[in-house]
Protein backbone atom coordinates (compact mmCIF):
# COMPACT_ATOMS: atom_id res chain seq x y z
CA UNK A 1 24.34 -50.31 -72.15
CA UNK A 2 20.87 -48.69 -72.23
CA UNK A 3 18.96 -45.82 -70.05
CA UNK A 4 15.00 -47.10 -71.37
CA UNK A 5 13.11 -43.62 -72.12
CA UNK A 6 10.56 -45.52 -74.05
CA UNK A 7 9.43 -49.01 -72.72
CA UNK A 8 5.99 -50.77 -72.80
CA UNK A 9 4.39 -50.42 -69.69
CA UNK A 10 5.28 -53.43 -67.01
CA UNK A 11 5.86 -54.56 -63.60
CA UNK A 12 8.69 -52.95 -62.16
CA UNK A 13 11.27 -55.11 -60.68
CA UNK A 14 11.20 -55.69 -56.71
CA UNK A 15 14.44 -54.27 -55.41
CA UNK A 16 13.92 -53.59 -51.90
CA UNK A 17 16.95 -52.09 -50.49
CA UNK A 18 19.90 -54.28 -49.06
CA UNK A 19 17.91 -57.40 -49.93
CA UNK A 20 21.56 -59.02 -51.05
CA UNK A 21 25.11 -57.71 -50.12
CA UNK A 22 26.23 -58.45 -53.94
CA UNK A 23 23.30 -58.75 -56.22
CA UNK A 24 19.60 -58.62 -56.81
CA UNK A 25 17.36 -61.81 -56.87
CA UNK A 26 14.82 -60.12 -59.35
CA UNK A 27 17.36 -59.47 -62.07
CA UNK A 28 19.63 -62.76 -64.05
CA UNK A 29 22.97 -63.58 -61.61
CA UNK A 30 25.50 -66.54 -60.82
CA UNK A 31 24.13 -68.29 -57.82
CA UNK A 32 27.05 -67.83 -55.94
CA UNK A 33 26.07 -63.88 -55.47
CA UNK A 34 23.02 -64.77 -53.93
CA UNK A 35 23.95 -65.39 -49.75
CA UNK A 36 21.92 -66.89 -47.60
CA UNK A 37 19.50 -64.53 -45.96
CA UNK A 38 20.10 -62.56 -42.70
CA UNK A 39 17.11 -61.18 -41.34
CA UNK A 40 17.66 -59.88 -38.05
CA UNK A 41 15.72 -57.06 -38.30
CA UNK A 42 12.77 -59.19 -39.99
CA UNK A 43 12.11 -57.41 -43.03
CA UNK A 44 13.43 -59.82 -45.61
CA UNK A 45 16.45 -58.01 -46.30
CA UNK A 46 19.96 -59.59 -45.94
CA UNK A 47 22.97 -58.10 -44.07
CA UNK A 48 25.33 -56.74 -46.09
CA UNK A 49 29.27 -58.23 -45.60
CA UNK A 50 31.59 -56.45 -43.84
CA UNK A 51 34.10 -56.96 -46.52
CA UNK A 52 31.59 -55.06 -49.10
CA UNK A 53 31.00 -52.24 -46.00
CA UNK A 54 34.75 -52.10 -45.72
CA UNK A 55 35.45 -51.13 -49.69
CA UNK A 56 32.47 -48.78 -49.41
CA UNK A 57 34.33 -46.65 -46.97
CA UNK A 58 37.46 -46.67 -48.27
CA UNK A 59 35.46 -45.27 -51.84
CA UNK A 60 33.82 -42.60 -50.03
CA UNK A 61 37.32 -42.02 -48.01
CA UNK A 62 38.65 -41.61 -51.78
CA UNK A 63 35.51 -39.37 -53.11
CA UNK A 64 35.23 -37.38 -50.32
CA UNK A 65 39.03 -35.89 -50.35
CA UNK A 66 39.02 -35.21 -53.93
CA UNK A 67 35.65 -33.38 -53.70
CA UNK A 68 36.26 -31.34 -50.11
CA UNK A 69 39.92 -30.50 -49.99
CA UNK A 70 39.49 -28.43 -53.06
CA UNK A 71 36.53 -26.20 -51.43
CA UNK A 72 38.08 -26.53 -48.14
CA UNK A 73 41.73 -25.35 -49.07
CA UNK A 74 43.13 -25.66 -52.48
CA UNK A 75 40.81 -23.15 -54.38
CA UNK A 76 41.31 -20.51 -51.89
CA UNK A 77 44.71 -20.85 -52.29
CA UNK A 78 44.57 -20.44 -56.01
CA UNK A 79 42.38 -17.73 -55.76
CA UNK A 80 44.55 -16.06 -53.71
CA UNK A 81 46.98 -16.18 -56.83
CA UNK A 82 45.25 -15.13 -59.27
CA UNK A 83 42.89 -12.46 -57.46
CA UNK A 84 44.53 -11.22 -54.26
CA UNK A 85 41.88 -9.79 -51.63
CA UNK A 86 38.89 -10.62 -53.28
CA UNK A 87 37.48 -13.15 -50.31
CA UNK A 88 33.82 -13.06 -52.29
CA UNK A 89 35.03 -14.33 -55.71
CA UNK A 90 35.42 -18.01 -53.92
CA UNK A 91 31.75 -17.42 -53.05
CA UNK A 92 30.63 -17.10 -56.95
CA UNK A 93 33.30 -20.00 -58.19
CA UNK A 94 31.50 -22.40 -55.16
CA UNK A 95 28.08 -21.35 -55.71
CA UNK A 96 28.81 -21.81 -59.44
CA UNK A 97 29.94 -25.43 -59.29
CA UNK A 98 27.01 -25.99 -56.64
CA UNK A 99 24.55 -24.78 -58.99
CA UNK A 100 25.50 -27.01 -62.34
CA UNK A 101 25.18 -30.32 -59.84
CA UNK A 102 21.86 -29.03 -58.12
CA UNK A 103 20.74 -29.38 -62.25
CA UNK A 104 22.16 -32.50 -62.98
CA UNK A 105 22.17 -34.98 -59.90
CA UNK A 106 18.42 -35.41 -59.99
CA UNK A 107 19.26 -36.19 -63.72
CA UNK A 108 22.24 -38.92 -63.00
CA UNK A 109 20.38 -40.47 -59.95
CA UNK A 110 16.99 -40.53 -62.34
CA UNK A 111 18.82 -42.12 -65.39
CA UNK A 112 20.73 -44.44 -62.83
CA UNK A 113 17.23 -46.09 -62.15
CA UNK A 114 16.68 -46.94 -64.82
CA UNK A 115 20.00 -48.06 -66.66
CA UNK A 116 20.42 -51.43 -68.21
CA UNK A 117 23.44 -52.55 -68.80
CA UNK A 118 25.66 -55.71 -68.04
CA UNK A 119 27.71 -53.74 -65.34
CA UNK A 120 24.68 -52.83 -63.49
CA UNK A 121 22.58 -49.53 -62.83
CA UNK A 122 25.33 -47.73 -60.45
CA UNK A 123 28.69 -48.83 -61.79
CA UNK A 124 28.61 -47.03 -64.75
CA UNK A 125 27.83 -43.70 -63.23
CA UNK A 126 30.56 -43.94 -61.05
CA UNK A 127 33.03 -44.26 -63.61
CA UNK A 128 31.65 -41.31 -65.55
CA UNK A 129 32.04 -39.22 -62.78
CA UNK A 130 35.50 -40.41 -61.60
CA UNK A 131 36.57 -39.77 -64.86
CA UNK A 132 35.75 -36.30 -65.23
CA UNK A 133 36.53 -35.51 -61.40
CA UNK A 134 40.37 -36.86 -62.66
CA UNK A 135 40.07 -34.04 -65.63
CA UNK A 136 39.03 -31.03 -63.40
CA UNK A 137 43.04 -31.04 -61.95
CA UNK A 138 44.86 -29.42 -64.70
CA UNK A 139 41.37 -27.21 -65.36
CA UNK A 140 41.59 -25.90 -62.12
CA UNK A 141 45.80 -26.21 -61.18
CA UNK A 142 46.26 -24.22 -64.51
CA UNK A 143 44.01 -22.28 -64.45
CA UNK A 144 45.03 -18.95 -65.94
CA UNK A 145 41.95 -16.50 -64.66
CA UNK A 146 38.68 -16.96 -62.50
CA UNK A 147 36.57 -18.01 -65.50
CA UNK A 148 38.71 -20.85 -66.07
CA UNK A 149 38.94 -21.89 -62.50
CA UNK A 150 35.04 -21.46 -62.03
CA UNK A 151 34.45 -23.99 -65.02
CA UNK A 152 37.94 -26.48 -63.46
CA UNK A 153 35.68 -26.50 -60.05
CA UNK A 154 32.17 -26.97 -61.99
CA UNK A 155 33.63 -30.52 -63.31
CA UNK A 156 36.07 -31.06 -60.09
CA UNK A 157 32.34 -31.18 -58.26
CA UNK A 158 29.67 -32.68 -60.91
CA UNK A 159 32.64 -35.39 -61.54
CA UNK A 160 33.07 -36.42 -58.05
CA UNK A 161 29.01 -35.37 -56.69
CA UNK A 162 28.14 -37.92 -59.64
CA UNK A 163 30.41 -40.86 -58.21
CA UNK A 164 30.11 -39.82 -54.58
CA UNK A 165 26.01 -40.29 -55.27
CA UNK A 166 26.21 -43.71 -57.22
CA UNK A 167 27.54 -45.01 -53.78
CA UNK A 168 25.00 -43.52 -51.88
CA UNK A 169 22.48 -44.83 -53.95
CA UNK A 170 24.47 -48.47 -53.85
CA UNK A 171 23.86 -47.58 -49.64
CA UNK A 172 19.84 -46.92 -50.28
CA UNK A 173 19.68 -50.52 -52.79
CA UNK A 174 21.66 -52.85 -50.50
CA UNK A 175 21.75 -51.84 -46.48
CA UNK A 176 19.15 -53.44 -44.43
CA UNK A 177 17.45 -51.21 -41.26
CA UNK A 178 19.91 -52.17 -38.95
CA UNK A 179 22.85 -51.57 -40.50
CA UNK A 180 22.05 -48.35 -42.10
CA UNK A 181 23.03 -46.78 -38.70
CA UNK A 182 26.28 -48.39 -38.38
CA UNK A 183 27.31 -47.50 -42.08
CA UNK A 184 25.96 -44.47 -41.73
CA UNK A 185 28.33 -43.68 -38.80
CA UNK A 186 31.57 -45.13 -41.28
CA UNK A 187 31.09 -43.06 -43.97
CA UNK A 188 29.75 -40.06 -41.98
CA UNK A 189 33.32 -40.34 -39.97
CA UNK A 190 35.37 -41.00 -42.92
CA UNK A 191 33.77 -37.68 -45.07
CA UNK A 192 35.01 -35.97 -41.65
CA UNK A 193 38.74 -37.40 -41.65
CA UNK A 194 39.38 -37.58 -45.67
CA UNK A 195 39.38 -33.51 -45.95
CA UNK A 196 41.68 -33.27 -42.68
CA UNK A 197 44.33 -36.22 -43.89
CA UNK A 198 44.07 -34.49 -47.87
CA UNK A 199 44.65 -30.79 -46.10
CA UNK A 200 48.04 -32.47 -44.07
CA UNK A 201 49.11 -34.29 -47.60
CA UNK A 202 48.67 -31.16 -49.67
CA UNK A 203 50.01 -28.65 -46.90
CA UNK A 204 53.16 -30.50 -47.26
CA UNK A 205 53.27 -29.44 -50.80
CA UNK A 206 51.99 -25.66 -50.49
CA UNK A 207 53.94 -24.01 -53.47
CA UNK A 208 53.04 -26.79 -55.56
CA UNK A 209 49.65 -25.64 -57.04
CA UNK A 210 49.43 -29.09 -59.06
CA UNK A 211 50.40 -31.23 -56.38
CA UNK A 212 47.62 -29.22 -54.27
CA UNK A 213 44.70 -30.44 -56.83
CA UNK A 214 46.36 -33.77 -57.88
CA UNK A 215 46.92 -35.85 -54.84
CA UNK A 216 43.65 -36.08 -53.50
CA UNK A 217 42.41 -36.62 -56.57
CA UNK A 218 44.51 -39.60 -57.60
CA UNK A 219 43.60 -41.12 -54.27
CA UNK A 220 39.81 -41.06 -54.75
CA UNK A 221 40.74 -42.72 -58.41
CA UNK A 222 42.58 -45.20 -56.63
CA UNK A 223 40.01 -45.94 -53.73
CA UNK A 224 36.78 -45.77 -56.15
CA UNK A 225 38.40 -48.21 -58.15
CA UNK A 226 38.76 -50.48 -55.68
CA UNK A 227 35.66 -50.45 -54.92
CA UNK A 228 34.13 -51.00 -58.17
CA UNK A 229 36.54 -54.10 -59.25
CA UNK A 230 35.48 -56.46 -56.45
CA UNK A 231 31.54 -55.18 -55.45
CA UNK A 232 29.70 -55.61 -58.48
CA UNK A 233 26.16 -54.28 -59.53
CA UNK A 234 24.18 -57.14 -60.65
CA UNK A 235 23.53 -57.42 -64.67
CA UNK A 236 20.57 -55.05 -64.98
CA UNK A 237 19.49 -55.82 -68.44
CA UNK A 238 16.90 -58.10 -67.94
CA UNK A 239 14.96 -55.08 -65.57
CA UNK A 240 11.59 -53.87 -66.57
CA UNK A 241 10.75 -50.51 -66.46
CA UNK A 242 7.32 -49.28 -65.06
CA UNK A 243 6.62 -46.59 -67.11
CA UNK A 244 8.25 -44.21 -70.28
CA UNK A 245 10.61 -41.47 -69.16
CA UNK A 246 9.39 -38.79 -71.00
CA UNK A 247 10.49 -34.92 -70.78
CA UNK A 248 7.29 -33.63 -68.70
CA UNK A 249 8.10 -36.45 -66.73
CA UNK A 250 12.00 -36.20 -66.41
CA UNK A 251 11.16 -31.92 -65.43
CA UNK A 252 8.33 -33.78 -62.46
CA UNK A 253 11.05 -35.81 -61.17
CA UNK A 254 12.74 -32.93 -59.88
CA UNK A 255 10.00 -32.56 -57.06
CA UNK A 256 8.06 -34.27 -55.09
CA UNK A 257 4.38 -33.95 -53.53
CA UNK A 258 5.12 -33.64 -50.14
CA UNK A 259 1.51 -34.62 -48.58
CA UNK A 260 2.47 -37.96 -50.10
CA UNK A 261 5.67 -38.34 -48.22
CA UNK A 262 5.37 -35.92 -45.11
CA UNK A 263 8.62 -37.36 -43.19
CA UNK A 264 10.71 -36.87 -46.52
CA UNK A 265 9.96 -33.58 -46.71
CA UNK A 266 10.62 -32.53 -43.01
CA UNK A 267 13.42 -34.15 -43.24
CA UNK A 268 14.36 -32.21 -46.51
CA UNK A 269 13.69 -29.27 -44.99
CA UNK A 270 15.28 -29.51 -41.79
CA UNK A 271 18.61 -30.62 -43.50
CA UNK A 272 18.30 -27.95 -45.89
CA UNK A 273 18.23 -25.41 -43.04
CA UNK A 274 21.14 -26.88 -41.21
CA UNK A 275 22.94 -27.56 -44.25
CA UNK A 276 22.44 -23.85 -44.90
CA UNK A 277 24.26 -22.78 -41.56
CA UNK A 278 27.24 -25.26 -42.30
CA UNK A 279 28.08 -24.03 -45.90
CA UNK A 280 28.21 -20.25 -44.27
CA UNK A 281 30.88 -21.32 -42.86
CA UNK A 282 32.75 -24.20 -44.88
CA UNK A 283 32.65 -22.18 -47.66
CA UNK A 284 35.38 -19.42 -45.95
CA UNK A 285 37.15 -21.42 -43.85
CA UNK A 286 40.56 -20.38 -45.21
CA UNK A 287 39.91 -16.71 -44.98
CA UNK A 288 38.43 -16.99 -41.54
CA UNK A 289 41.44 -18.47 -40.35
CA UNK A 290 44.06 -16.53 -41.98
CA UNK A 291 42.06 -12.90 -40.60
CA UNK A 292 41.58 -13.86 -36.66
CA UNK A 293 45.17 -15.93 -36.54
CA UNK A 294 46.87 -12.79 -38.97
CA UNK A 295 48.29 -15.58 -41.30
CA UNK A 296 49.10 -15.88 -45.14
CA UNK A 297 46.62 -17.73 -47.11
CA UNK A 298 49.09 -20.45 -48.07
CA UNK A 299 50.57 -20.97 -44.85
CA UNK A 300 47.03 -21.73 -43.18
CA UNK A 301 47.08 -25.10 -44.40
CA UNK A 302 49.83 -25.54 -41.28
CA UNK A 303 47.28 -24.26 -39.08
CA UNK A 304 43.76 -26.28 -40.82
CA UNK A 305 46.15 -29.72 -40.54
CA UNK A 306 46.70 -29.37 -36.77
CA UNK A 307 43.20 -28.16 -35.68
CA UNK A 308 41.74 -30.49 -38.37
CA UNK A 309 43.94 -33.82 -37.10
CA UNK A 310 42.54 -33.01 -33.78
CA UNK A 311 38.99 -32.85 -34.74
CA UNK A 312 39.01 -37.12 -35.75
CA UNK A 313 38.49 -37.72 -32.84
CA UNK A 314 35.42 -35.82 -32.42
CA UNK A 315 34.27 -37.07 -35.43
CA UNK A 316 34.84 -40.74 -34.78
CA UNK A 317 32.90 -40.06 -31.71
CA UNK A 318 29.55 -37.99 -33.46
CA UNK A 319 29.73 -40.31 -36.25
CA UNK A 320 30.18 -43.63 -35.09
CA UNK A 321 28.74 -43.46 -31.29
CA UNK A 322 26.33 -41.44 -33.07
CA UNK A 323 25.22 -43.98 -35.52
CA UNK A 324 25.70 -47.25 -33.47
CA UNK A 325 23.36 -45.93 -30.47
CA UNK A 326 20.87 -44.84 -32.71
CA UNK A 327 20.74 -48.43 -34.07
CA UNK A 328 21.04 -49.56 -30.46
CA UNK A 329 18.37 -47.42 -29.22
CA UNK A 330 15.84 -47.45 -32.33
CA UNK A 331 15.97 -43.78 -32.29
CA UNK A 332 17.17 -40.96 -34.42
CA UNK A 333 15.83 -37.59 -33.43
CA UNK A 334 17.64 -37.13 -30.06
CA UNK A 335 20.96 -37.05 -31.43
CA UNK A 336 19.73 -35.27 -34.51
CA UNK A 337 19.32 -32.33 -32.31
CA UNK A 338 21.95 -32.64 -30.26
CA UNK A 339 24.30 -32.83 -33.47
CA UNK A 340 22.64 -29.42 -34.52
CA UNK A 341 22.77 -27.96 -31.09
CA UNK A 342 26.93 -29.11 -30.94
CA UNK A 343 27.35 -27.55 -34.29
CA UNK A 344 25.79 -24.25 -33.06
CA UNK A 345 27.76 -23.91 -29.75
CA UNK A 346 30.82 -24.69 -32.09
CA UNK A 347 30.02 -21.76 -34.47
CA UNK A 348 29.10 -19.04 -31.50
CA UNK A 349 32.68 -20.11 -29.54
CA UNK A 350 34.08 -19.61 -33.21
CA UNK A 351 32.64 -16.17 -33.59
CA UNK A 352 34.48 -14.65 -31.23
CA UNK A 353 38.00 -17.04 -31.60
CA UNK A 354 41.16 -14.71 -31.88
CA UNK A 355 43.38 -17.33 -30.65
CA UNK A 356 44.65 -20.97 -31.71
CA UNK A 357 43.31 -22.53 -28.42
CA UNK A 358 39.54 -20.31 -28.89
CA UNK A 359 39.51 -21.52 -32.66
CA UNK A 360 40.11 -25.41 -31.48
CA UNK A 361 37.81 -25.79 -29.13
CA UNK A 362 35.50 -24.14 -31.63
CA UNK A 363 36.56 -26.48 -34.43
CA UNK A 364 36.46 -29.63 -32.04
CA UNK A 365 33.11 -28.57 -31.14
CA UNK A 366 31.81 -28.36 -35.00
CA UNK A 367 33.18 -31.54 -36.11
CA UNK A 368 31.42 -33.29 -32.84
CA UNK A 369 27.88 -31.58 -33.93
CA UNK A 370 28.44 -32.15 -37.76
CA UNK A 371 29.38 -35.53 -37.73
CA UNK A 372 26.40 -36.46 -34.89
CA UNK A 373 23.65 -34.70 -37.25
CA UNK A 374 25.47 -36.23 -40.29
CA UNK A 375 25.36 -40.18 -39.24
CA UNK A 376 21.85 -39.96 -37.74
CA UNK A 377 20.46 -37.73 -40.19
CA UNK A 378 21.48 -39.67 -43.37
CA UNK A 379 20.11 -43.18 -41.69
CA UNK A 380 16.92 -41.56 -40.69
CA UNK A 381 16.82 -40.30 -44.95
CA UNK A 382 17.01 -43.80 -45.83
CA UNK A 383 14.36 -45.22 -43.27
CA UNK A 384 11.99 -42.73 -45.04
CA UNK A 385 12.95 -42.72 -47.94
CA UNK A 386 10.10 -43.18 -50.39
CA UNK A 387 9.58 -45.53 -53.37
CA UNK A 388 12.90 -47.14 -52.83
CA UNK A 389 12.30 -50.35 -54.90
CA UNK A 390 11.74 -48.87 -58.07
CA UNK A 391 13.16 -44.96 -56.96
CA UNK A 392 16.25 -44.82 -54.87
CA UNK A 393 18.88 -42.95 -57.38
CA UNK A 394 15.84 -40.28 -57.96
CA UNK A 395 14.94 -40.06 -54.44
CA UNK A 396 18.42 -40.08 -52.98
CA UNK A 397 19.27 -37.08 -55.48
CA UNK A 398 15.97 -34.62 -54.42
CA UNK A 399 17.48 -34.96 -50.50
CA UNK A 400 20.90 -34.14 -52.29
CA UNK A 401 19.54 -30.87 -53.17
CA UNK A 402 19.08 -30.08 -49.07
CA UNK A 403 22.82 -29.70 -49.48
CA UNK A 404 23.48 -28.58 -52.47
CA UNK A 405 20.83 -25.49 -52.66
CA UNK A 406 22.69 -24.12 -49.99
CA UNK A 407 25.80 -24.43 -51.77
CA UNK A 408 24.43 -21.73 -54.37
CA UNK A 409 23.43 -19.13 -52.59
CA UNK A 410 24.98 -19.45 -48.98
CA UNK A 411 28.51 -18.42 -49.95
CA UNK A 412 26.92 -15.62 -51.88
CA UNK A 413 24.78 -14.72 -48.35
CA UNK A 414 27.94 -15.15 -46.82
CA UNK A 415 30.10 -12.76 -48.82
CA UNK A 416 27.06 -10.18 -47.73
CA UNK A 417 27.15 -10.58 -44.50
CA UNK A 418 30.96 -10.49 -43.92
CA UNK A 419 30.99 -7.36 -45.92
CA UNK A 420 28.71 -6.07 -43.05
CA UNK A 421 30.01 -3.23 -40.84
CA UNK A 422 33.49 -1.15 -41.66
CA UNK A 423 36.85 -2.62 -41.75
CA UNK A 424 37.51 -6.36 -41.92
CA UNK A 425 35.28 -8.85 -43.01
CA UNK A 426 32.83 -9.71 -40.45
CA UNK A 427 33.03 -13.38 -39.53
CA UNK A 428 31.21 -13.03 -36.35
CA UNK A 429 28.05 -11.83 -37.72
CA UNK A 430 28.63 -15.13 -40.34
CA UNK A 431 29.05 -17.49 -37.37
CA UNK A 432 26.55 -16.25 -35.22
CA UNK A 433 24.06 -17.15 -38.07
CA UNK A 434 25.35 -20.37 -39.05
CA UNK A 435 24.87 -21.17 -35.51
CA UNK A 436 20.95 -20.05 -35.31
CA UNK A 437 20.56 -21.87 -38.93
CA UNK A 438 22.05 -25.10 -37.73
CA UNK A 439 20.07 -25.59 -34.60
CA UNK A 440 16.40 -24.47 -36.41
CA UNK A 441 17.41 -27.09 -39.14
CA UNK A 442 17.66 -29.96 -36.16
CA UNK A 443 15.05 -28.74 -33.93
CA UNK A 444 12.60 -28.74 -37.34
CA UNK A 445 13.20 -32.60 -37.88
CA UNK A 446 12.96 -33.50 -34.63
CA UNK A 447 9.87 -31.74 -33.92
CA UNK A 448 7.93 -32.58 -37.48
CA UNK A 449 9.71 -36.30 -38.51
CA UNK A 450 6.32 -38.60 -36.87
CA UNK A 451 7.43 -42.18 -37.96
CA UNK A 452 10.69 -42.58 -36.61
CA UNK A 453 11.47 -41.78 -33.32
């Protein structure tokens, strides 16, 4: 297994997105990966089976529960142990772990391109990072101070950020235009349900701090795994690479020029500023709830399963209605904005919850807006997303960073502005701006995105 950083010059091999469910035609393969072509969208590029589709979301199910239930619930909870009161400590461990993958998924995604190796250019990524998501539990569930716990959650979320990208990058090689809606809408909906059933699962095991990190993390093994034994990368060791990686150039691919690639960077930005609003309020979610409902820490996870089970349905509805009529209707921006203006109403009912029923309706409304804006806004990243024969992994890593970046410095924001005022932390001031955040980030792509409609 190889990453080139030093190759003759050459043509690079033609890997247009979603060209075959199982394989590549440019790179050495058995015939029998190679389907016959379904173009219905006329661009060459074949559907991808359901069965693949169907593994995919179970993966992401799997990755997505091991990397959110510990930001949602179990490190506040842990926290709570070791530092009592101190509601802006989970602030620095998040932004912490958000700022060592902001570093190194541009790195993975880059280095992804260009892998040779027998298993393929994605596989092996994905194993890396299941395997050290799998070694953050004990880090983190035995944790015996802060420091430790900060550096448990800095390999909890490189580990699982590095596989959960290798299968968004397998999304931006295989799906074909119209299916990248419909997928879209599956795994949007399933990153939306895996936190909810991983907070019932651990809630049921409260006072059991390793049971708390463990279980969704031995169900993403399990559900990765799957995925990776029966959908194969094709054998990627007879690819050419275009040009040498070299260290000026690895430190370029971290940007972009935007003038080159106007809609990506729109679209960048408007995610970034939505994605800003959301992490204001993700990142506190335990505290929140515990202050206005007058709760223990550990015993909101009672609380976060009921409001949370309630909120699927909401989230079915954004993400897959969401993503199938924007397919349907060849157009993205609409709901776009209407998933940002969901999530806003959702935040400004929030700010002023005191009550179970105030705090659902809330909830119900947030998980409507952020799984809309999710589904649409990730298919509308991959139909302008630039270079993708040759770039995906790099490409797919830079819009990464419209949610990441956020992750560094919005919990820190946020521990500001709930420190605003006398007495208890002020969550209304933090919802109020989430909600204004949220609905600029929307109304920018919607108003600036000019090739997609």
């Amino acid at each position: 297994m190889t990453v080139d950083v030093d190759d003759p010059q050459g043509e690079g091999p033609a890997e247009a997105a979603g060209r075959v469910p199982e394989g590549n035609l440019a790179l050495p393969q058995p015939s029998s990966l190679v389907p016959a072509p379904d173009d219905r969208a006329g661009t060459g590029q074949a559907s991808v089976s359901g069965w693949s589709i169907a593994l995919l979301v179970a993966a992401t199910f799997g990755a997505g529960m091991a990397m959110i239930v510990p930001m949602a619930y179990s490190l506040a909870v842990r926290l709570d142990q070791l530092a009592p009161g101190r509601t802006e400590a989970l602030g620095i461990v998040l932004a912490v772990g958000s700022a060592a993958t902001l570093v190194l998924a541009p790195l993975t995604g880059i280095l992804s391109d260009r892998l040779r190796s027998r298993w393929g250019r994605r596989r092996p990524f994905t194993v890396i990072g299941l395997l050290i998501g799998a070694a953050s539990v004990p880090v983190m569930a035995l944790a015996p101070d802060l420091s430790v716990l900060t550096i448990g959650w800095t390999l909890s979320t490189v580990g699982w950020g590095t596989a959960a990208a290798s299968l968004g990058n397998w999304q931006a090689d295989r799906l074909p235009p119209h299916q990248r809606g419909r997928v879209s809408g599956l795994t949007g909906v399933t990153m939306q349900v895996a936190p909810v059933v991983g907070i019932i699962l651990v809630g049921l095991f409260r006072d059991q701090v390793i049971l708390v990190f463990a279980l969704p993390a031995a169900i993403g093994v399990v559900l990765v795994i799957a995925f990776l034994a029966v959908v194969h990368d094709p054998d990627s060791r007879g690819m050419e690479i275009e040009r040498r990686l070299t260290v000026g150039g690895l430190l370029r691919s971290y940007g972009f020029d935007p003038r080159e690639a106007p809609d990506f960077a729109w679209n960048w930005l408007g995610r970034f500023i939505f994605f800003s609003g959301l992490t204001l309020t993700t990142s506190f979610t335990v505290f929140f709830v515990a202050q206005r409902l007058e709760l223990r820490v550990p015993d909101v996870a009672g609380v976060l399963a009921i409001v949370s089970a309630s909120s699927i349905v909401t989230a079915t509805v954004g993400s897959l209605g969401g993503g199938w009529l924007s397919d349907r209707v060849g157009r993205r921006k609409p709901f776009i904005l209407a998933g940002a203006a969901l999530f806003a109403a959702g935040c400004s009912v929030s700010a002023f919850a005191h009550d179970l029923p105030t705090l659902m309706v809330g909830t119900l409304l947030n998980s409507l807006g952020i799984a809309t804006f999710s589904a649409v806004a990730q298919a509308l990243l991959l139909d302008v997303l630039p270079d993708r024969e040759r770039e995906a992994g790099r490409y797919m890593a830079i819009a990464l960073f419209a949610q990441k970046i956020p992750g560094v410095f919005a919990p820190v924001l946020g521990g500001a502005v709930l420190a605003i005022g006398a007495g208890a932390e002020n969550f209304t001031a933090l919802y109020l701006l989430a909600a204004a955040l949220a609905f600029a980030g929307g109304l920018l792509i919607t108003l600036s995105v000019r090739s997609v409609r």
